[in-house]
Protein backbone atom coordinates (compact mmCIF):
# COMPACT_ATOMS: atom_id res chain seq x y z
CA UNK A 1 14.98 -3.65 1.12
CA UNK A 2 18.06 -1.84 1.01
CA UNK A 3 17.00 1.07 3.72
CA UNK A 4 15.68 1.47 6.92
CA UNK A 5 11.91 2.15 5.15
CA UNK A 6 10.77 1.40 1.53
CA UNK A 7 9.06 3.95 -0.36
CA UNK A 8 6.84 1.94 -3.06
CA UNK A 9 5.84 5.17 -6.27
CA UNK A 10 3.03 4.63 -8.68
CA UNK A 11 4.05 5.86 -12.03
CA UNK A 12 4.36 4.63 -15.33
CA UNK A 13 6.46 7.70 -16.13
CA UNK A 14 10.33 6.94 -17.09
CA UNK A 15 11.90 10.11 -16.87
CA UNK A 16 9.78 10.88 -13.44
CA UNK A 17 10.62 7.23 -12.09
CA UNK A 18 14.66 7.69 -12.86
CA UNK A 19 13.71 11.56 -10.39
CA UNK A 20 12.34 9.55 -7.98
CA UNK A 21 14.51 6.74 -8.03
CA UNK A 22 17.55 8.85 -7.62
CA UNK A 23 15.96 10.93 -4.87
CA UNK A 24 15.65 7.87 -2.49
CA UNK A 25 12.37 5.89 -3.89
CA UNK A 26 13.51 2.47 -3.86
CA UNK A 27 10.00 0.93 -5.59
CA UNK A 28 8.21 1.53 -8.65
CA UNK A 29 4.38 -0.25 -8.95
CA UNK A 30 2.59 -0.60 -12.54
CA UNK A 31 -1.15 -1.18 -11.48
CA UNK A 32 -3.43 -3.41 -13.93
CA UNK A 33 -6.03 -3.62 -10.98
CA UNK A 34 -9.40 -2.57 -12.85
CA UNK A 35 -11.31 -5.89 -12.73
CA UNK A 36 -14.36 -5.02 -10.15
CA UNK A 37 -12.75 -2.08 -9.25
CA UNK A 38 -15.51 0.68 -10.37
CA UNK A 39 -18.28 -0.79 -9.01
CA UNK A 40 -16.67 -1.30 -5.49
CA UNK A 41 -15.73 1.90 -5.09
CA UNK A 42 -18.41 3.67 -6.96
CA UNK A 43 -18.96 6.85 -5.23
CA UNK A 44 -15.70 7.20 -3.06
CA UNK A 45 -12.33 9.20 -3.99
CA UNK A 46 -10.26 6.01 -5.08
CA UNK A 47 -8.33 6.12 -7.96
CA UNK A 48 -8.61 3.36 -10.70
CA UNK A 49 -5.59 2.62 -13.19
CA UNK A 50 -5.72 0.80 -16.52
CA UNK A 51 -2.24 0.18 -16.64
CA UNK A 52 -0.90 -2.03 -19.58
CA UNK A 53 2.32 -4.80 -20.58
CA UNK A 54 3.54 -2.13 -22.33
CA UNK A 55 3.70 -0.49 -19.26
CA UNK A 56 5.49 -2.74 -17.59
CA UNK A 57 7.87 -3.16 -19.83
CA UNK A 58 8.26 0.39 -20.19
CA UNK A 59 9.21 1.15 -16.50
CA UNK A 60 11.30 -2.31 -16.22
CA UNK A 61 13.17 -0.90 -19.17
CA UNK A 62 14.33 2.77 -17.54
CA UNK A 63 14.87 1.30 -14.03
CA UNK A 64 16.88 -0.91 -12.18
CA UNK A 65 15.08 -0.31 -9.12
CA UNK A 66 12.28 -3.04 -7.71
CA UNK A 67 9.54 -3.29 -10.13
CA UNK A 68 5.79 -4.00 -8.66
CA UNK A 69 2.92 -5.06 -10.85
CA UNK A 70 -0.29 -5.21 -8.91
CA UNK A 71 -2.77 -7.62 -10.80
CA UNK A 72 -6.59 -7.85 -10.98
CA UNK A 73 -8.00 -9.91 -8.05
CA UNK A 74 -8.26 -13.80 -8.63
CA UNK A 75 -9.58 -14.28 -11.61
CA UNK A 76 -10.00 -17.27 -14.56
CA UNK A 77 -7.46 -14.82 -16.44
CA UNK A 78 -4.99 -14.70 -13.75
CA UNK A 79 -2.21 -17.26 -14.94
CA UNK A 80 -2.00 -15.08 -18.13
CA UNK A 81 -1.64 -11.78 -16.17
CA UNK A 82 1.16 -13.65 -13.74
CA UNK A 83 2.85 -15.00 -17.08
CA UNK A 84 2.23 -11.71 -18.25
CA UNK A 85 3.94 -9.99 -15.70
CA UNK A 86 7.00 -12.28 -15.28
CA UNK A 87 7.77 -11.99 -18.87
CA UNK A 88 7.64 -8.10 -19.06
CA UNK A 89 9.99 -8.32 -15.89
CA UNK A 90 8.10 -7.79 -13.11
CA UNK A 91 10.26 -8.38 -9.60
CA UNK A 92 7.17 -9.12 -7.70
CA UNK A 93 3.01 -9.30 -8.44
CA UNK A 94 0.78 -7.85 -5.88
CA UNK A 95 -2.74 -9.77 -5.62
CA UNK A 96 -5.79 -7.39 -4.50
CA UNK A 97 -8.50 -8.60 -2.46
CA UNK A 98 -7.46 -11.96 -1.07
CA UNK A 99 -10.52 -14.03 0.22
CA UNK A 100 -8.83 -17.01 0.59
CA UNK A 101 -5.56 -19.34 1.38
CA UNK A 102 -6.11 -21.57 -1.14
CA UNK A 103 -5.75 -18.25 -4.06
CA UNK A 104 -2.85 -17.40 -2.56
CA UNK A 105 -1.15 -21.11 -2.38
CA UNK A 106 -2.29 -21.50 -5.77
CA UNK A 107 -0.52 -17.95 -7.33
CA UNK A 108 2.18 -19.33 -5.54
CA UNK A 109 2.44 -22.27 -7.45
CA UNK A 110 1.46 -20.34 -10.56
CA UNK A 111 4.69 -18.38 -10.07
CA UNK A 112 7.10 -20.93 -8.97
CA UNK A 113 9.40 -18.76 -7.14
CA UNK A 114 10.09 -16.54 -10.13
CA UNK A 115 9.25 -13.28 -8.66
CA UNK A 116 8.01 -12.29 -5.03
CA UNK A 117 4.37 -13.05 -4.46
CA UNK A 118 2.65 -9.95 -1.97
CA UNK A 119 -1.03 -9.99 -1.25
CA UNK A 120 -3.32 -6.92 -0.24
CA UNK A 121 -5.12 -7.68 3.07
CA UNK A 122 -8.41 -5.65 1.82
CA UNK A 123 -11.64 -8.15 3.10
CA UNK A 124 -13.08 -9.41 6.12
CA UNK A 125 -12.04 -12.54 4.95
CA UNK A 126 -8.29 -11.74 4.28
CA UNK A 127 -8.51 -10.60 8.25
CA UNK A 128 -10.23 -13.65 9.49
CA UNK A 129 -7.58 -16.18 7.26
CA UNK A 130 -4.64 -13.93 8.10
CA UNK A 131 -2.89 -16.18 10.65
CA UNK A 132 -3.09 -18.86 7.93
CA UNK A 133 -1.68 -16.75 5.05
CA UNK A 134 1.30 -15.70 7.95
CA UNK A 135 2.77 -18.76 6.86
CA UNK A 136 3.02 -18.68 3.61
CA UNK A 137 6.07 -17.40 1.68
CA UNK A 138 5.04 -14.42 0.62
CA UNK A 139 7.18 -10.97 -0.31
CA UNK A 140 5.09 -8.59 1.10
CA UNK A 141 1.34 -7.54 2.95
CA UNK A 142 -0.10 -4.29 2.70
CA UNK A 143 -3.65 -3.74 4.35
CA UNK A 144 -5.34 -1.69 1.71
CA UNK A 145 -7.34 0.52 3.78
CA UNK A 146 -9.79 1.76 1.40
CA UNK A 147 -11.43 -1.69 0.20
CA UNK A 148 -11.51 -2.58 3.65
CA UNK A 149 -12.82 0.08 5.50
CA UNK A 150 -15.69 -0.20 2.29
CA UNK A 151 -16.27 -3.62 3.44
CA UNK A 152 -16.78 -3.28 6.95
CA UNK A 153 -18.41 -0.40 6.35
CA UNK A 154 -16.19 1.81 8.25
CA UNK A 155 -17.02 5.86 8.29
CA UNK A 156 -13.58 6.87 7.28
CA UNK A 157 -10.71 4.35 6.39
CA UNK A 158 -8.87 5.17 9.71
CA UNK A 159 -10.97 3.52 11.55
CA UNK A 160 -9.31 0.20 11.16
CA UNK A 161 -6.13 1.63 12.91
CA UNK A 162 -7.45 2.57 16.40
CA UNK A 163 -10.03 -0.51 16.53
CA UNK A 164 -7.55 -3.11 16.58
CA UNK A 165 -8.05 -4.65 12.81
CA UNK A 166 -4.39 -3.25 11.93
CA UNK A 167 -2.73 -4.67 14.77
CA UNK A 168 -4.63 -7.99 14.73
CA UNK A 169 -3.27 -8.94 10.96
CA UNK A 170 0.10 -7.51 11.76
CA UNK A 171 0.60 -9.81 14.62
CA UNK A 172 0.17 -13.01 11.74
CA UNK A 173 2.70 -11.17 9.53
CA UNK A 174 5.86 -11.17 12.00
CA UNK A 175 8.48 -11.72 9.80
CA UNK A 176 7.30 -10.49 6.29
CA UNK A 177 7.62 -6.59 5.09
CA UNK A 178 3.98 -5.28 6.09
CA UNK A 179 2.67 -1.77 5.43
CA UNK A 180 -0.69 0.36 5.03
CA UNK A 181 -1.88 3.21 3.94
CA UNK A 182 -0.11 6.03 2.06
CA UNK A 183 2.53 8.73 2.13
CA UNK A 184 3.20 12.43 1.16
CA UNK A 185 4.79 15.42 3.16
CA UNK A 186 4.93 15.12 6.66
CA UNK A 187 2.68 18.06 7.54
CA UNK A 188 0.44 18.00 4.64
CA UNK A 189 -2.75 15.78 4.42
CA UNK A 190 -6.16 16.02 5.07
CA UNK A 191 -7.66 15.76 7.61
CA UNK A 192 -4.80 13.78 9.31
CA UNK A 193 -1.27 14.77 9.10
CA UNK A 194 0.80 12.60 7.66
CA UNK A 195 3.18 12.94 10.29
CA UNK A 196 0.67 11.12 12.45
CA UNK A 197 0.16 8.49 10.26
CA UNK A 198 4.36 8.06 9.46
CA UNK A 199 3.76 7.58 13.56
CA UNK A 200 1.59 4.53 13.45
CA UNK A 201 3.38 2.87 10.99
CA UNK A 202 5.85 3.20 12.90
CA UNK A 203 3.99 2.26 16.10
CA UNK A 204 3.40 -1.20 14.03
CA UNK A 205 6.70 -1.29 13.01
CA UNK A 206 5.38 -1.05 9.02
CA UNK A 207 8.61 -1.55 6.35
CA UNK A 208 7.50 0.21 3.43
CA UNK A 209 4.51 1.97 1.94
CA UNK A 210 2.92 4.10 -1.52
CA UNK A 211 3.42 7.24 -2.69
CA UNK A 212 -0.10 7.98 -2.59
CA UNK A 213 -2.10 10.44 -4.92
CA UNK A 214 -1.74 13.53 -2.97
CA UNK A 215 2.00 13.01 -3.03
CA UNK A 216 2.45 14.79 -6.73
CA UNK A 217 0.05 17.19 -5.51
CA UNK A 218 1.89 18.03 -2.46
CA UNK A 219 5.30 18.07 -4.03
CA UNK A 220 4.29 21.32 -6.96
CA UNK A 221 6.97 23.15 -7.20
CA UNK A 222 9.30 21.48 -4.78
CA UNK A 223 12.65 19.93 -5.86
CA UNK A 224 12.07 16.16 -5.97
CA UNK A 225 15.14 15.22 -3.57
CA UNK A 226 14.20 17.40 -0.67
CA UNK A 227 10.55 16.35 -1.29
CA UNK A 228 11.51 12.61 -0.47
CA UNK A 229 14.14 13.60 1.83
CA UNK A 230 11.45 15.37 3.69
CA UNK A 231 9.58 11.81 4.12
CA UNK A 232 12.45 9.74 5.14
CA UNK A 233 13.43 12.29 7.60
CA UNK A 234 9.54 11.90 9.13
CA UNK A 235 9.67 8.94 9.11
CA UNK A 236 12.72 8.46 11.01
CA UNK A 237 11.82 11.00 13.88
CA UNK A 238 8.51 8.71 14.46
CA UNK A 239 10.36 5.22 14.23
CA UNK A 240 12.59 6.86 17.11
CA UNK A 241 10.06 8.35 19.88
CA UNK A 242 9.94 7.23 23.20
CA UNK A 243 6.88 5.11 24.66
CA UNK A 244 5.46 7.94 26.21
CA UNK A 245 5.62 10.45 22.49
CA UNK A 246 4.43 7.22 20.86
CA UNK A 247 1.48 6.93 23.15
CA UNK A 248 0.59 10.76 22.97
CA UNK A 249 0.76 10.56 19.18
CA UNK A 250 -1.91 7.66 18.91
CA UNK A 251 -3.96 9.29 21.22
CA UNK A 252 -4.31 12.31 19.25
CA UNK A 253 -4.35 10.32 16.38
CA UNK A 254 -7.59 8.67 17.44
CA UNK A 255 -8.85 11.69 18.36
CA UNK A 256 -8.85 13.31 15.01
CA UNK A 257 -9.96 9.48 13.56
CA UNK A 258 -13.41 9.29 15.74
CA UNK A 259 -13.68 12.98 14.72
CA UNK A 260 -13.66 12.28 11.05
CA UNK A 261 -16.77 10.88 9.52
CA UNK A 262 -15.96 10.31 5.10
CA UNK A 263 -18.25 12.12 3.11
CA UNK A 264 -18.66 9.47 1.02
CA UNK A 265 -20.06 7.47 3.71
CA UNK A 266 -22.68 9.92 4.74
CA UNK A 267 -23.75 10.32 1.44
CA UNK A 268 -24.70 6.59 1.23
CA UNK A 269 -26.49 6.75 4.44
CA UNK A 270 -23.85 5.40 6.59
């Protein structure tokens, strides 16, 4: 990762990825994820892509920047999707919901070192085999915070962060790029600033993370560059607090988190 923080975009847009490319994004993810996907979110504000080959080769081919595809979770089909992937030029796959070591060992022979190999840490059991998958070589973990905080049946998907969960798989990922959650302008999001979340992944010393829907909402009628800009700058006042505006900022963090109940939880009687 060439900077100090890697912004990861979802698009499948060439002449908005070669914008956003040139404006400081250094990552671009096509997402085939589907498999499973509607009925485990049914009911919560998640967004599902249907993303294609042609896709992929239709981003690899107006970009030289990293190239992401995010796969459908272990599946019988899955050697065809990582074939799939490699062929249409794919820098690294990205396997969702990760129950076990022995699915990740075995993508990882499945790929033979031809691309990076990251994993989503998004189920209990991902958390309680994370010290195992620490040492395997993988490109990248990102703790998907929406499929987990499902799972454990979390009222909002911050919960994770001021509970300990976050910091308990970081600790078994010391030495491989780890992020969460997702990114827009510093001061907008709902109902936590996003300049408090830029602060705890910086508090866990995160190296990258998405774009996330709100983003092209957020950035209407702004110029691209300053847009980004904007984000790296955020993110490199929180990376350089001091303990004590560190601790303040977690603290109010937490504060808005317990405060927060998802809607989507109460309506399913959570």
């Amino acid at each position: 990762m060439s900077s100090f923080f890697e912004l990861v975009l979802f698009s499948v847009d060439p002449n908005f990825i070669q914008k956003a490319v040139a404006a400081g994004v250094e990552s671009i993810l096509v997402d085939w994820e589907h498999l499973g996907k509607e009925e485990r979110q049914k009911g919560f504000d998640t967004q599902i892509n249907f993303q294609t080959v042609d896709d992929l080769i239709r981003v690899r081919q107006c970009t030289d920047a990293r190239v992401i595809c995010r796969i459908n979770p272990p599946h019988p089909n899955t050697p065809r999707e990582i074939e799939a992937a490699i062929n249409a030029g794919a820098d690294e796959i990205m396997v969702p919901m990760v129950r076990s070591v022995s699915e990740v060992t075995e993508i990882l022979k499945l790929v033979r070192e031809r691309c990076g190999v990251g994993i989503l840490v998004e189920t209990i059991d991902a958390v309680n085999c994370a010290h195992t998958l620490g040492k395997l070589p993988l490109s990248r973990v990102y703790v998907g915070l929406n499929d987990l905080a499902i799972e454990l049946r979390m009222p909002n998907i911050f919960k994770v962060l001021i509970n300990g969960t976050v910091e308990k798989v970081r600790e078994c990922f010391p030495d491989i790029p780890f992020g969460f959650g997702g990114l827009t302008l510093p001061y907008r999001g709902h109902p936590i600033p996003c300049y408090l979340l830029m602060g705890e992944m910086a508090r866990l010393n995160c190296h990258f993370s998405f774009l996330r829907r709100s983003f092209y909402r957020d950035i209407q009628g702004l110029d691209l560059r300053i847009a980004i800009a904007s984000i790296l700058e955020g993110l490199k006042k929180a990376f350089l607090r001091s303990p004590e505006e560190v601790e303040r900022d977690h603290q109010i963090f937490s504060l808005l988190v317990q405060e927060w109940i998802r809607p989507e939880f109460v309506s399913k009687g959570g």
